[in-house]
N, C-alpha and C. Protein backbone atom coordinates (compact mmCIF):
# COMPACT_ATOMS: atom_id res chain seq x y z
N UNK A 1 103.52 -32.83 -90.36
CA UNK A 1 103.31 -33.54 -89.10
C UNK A 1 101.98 -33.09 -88.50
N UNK A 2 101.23 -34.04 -88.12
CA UNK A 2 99.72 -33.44 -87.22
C UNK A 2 99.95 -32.70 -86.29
N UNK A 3 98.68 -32.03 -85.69
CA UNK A 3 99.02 -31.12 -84.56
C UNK A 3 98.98 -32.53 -83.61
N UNK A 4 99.17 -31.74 -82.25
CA UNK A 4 99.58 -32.67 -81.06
C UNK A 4 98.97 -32.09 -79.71
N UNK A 5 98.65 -32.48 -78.91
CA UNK A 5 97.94 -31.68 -77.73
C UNK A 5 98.96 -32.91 -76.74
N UNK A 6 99.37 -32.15 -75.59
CA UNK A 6 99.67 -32.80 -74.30
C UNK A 6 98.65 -33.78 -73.34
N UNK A 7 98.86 -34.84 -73.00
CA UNK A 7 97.82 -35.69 -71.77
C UNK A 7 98.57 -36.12 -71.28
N UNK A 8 98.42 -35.78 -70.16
CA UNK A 8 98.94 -36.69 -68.79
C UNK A 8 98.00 -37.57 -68.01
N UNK A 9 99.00 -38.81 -68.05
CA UNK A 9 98.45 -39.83 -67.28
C UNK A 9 98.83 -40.34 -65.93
N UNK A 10 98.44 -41.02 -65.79
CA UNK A 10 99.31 -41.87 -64.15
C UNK A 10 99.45 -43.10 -64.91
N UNK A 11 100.43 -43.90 -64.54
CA UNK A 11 100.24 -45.33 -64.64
C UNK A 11 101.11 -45.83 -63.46
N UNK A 12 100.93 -47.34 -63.41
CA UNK A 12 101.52 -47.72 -62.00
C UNK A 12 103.41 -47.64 -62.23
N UNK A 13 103.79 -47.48 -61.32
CA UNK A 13 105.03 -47.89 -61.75
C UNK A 13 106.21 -48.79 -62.18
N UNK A 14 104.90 -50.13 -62.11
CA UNK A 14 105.76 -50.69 -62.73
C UNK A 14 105.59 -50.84 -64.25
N UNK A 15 104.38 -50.21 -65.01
CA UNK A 15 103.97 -50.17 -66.15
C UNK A 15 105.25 -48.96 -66.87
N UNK A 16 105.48 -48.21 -66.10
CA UNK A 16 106.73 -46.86 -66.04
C UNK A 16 107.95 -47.52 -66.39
N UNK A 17 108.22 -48.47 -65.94
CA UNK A 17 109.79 -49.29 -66.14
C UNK A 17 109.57 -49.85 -67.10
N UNK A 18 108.75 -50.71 -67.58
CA UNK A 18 108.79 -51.27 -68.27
C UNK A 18 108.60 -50.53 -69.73
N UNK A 19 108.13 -49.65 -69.54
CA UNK A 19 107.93 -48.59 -70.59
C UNK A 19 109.05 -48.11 -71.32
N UNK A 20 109.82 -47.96 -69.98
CA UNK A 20 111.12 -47.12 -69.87
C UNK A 20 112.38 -48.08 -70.91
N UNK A 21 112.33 -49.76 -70.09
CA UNK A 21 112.79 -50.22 -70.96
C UNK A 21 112.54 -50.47 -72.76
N UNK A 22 111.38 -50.89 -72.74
CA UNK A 22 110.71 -50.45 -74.17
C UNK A 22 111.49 -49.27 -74.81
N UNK A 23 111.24 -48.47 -74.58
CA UNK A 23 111.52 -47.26 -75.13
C UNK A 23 113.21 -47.33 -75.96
N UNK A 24 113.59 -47.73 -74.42
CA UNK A 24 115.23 -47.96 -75.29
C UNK A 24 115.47 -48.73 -75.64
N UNK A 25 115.00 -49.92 -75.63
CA UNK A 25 115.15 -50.80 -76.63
C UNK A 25 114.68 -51.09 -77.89
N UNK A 26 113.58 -49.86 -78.26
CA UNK A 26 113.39 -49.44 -79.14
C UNK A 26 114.50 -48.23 -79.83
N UNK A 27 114.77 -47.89 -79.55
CA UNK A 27 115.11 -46.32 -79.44
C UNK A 27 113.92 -45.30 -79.84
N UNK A 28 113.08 -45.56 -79.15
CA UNK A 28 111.68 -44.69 -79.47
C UNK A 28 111.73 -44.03 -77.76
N UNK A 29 110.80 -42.88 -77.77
CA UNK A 29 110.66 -42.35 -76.90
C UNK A 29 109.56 -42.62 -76.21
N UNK A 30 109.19 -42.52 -74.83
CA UNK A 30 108.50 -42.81 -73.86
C UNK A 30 107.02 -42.37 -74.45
N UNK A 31 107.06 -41.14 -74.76
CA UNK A 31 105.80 -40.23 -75.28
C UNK A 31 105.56 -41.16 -77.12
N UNK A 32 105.98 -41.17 -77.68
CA UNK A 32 105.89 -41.89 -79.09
C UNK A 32 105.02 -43.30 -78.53
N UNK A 33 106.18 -44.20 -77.97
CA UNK A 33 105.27 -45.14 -77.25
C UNK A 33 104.03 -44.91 -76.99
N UNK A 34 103.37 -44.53 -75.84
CA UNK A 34 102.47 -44.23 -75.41
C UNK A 34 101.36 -43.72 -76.52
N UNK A 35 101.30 -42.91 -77.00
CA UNK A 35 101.01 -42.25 -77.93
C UNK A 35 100.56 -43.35 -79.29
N UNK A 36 101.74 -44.42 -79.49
CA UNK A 36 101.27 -45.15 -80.29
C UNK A 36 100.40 -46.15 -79.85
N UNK A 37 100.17 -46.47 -78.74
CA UNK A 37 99.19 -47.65 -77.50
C UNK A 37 98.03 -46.81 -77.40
N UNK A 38 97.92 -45.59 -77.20
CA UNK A 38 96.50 -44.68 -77.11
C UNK A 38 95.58 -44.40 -77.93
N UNK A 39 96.73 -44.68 -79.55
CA UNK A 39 95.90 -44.36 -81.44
C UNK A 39 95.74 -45.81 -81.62
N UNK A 40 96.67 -47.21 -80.95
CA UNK A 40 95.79 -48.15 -81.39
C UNK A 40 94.40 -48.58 -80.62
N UNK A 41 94.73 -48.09 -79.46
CA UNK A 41 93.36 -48.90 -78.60
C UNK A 41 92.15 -47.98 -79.13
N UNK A 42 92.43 -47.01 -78.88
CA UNK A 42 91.17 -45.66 -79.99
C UNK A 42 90.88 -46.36 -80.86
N UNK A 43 91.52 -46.78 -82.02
CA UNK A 43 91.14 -47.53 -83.31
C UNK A 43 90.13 -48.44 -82.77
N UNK A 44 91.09 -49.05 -82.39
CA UNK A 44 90.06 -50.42 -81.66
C UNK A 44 88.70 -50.59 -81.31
N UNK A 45 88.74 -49.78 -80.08
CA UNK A 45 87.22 -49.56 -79.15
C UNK A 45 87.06 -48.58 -80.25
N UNK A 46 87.56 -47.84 -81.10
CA UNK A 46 86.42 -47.43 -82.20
C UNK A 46 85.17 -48.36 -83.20
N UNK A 47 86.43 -49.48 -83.50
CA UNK A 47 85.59 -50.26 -84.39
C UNK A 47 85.04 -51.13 -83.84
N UNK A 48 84.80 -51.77 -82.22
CA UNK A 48 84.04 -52.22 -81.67
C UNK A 48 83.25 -51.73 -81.63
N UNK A 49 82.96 -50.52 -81.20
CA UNK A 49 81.43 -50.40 -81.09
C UNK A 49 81.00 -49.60 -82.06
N UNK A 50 81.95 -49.55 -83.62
CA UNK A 50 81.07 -49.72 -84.47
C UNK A 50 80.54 -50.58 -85.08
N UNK A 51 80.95 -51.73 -84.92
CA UNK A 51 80.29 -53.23 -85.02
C UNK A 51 79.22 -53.89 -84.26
N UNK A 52 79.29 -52.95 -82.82
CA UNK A 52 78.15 -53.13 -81.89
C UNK A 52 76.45 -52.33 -82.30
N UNK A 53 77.25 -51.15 -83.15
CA UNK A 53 76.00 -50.20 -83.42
C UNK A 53 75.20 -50.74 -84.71
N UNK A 54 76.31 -51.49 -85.47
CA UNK A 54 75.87 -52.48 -86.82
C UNK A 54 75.01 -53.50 -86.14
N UNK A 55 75.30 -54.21 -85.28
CA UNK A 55 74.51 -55.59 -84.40
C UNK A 55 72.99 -54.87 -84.22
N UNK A 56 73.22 -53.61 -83.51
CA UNK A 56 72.10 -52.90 -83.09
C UNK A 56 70.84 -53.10 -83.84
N UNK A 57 71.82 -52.30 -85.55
CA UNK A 57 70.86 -51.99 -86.53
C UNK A 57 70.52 -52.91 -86.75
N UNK A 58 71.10 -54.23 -87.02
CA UNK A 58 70.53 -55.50 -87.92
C UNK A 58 69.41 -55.78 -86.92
N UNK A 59 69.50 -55.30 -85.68
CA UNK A 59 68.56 -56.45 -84.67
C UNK A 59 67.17 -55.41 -84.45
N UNK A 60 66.92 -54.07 -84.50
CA UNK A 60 66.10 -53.28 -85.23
C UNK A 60 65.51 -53.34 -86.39
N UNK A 61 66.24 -53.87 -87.24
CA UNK A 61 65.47 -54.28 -89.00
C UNK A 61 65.40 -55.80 -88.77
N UNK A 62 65.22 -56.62 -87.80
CA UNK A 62 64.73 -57.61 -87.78
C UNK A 62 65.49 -58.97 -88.72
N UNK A 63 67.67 -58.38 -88.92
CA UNK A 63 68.12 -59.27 -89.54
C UNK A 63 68.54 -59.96 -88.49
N UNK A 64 68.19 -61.07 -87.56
CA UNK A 64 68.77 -61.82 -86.48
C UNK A 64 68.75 -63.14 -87.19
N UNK A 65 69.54 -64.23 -86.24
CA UNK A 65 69.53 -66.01 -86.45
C UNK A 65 68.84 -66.25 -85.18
N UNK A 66 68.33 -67.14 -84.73
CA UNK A 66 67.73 -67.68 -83.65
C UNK A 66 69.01 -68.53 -83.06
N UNK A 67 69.20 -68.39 -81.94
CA UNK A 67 69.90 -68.91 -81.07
C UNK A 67 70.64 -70.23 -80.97
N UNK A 68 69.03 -70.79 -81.26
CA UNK A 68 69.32 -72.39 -81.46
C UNK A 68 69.72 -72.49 -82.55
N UNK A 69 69.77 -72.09 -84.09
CA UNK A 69 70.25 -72.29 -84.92
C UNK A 69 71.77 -72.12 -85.18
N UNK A 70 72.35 -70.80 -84.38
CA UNK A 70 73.35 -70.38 -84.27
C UNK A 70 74.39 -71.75 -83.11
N UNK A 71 74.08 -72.28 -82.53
CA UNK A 71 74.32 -72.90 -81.38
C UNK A 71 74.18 -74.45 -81.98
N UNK A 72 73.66 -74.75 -82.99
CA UNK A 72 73.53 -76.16 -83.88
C UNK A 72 74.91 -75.47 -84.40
N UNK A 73 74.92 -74.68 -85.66
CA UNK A 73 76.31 -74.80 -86.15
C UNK A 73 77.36 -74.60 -85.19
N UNK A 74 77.35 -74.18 -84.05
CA UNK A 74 79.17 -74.03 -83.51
C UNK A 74 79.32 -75.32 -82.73
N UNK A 75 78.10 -76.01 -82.67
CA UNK A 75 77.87 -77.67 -82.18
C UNK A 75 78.87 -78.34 -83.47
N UNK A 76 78.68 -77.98 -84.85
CA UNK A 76 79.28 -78.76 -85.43
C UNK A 76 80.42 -78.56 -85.58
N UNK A 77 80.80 -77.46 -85.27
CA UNK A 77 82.62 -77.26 -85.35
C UNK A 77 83.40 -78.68 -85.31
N UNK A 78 84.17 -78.55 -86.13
CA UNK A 78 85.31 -79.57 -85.54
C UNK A 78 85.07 -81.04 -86.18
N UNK A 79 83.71 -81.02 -86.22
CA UNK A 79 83.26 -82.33 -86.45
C UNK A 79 83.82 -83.21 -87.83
N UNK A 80 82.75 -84.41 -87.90
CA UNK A 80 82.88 -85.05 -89.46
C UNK A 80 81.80 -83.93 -90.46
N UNK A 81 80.52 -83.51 -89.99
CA UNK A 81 79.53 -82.82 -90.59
C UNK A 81 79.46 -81.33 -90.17
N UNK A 82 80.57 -80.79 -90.10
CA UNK A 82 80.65 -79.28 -89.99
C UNK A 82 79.30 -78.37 -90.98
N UNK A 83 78.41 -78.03 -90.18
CA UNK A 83 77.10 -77.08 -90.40
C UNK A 83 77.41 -75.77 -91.47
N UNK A 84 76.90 -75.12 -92.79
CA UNK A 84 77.28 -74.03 -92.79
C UNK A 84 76.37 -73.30 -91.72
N UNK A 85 77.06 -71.84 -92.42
CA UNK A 85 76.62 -70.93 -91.06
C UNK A 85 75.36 -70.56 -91.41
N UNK A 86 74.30 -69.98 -90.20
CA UNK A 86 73.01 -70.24 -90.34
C UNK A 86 72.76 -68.47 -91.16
N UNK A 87 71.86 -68.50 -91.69
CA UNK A 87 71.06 -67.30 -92.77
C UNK A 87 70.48 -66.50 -91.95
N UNK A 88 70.41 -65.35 -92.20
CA UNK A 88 69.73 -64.44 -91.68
C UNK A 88 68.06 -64.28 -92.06
């Protein structure tokens, strides 16, 4: 089992009840819960802005689309002549 460190939070109370119910209607515990909502959003806003720091790089090495090109294909969404997507 990993190690574990304690955090305490506040949340409002009605986020608390509802938790509360969760929990037992899981039969999971309040702390497990939580705990599992804190390792996914981490994941998350991890890989956002490692996708943001990728955008970064491409736009530093000069791999961008021009605007208008990007903005012609999502024009064609949907359409009869759906655009592929524009090249870097």
């Amino acid at each position: 089992m990993p190690a574990t460190v304690p955090v305490t939070v506040r949340i409002p109370v009605e986020v608390n009840e509802r938790l509360e119910r969760l929990a037992e209607a899981t039969s999971r515990s309040k702390s497990w819960l939580a705990a599992e909502a804190i390792g996914a959003f981490v994941r998350s806003e991890g890989q956002f802005l490692d996708a943001v720091e990728e955008g970064r790089q491409a736009a530093r090495e000069g791999r961008t689309v021009a605007h208008e090109e990007v903005r012609k294909w999502l024009d064609s969404w949907g359409g009869d002549h759906e655009l592929p997507p524009p090249a870097e």
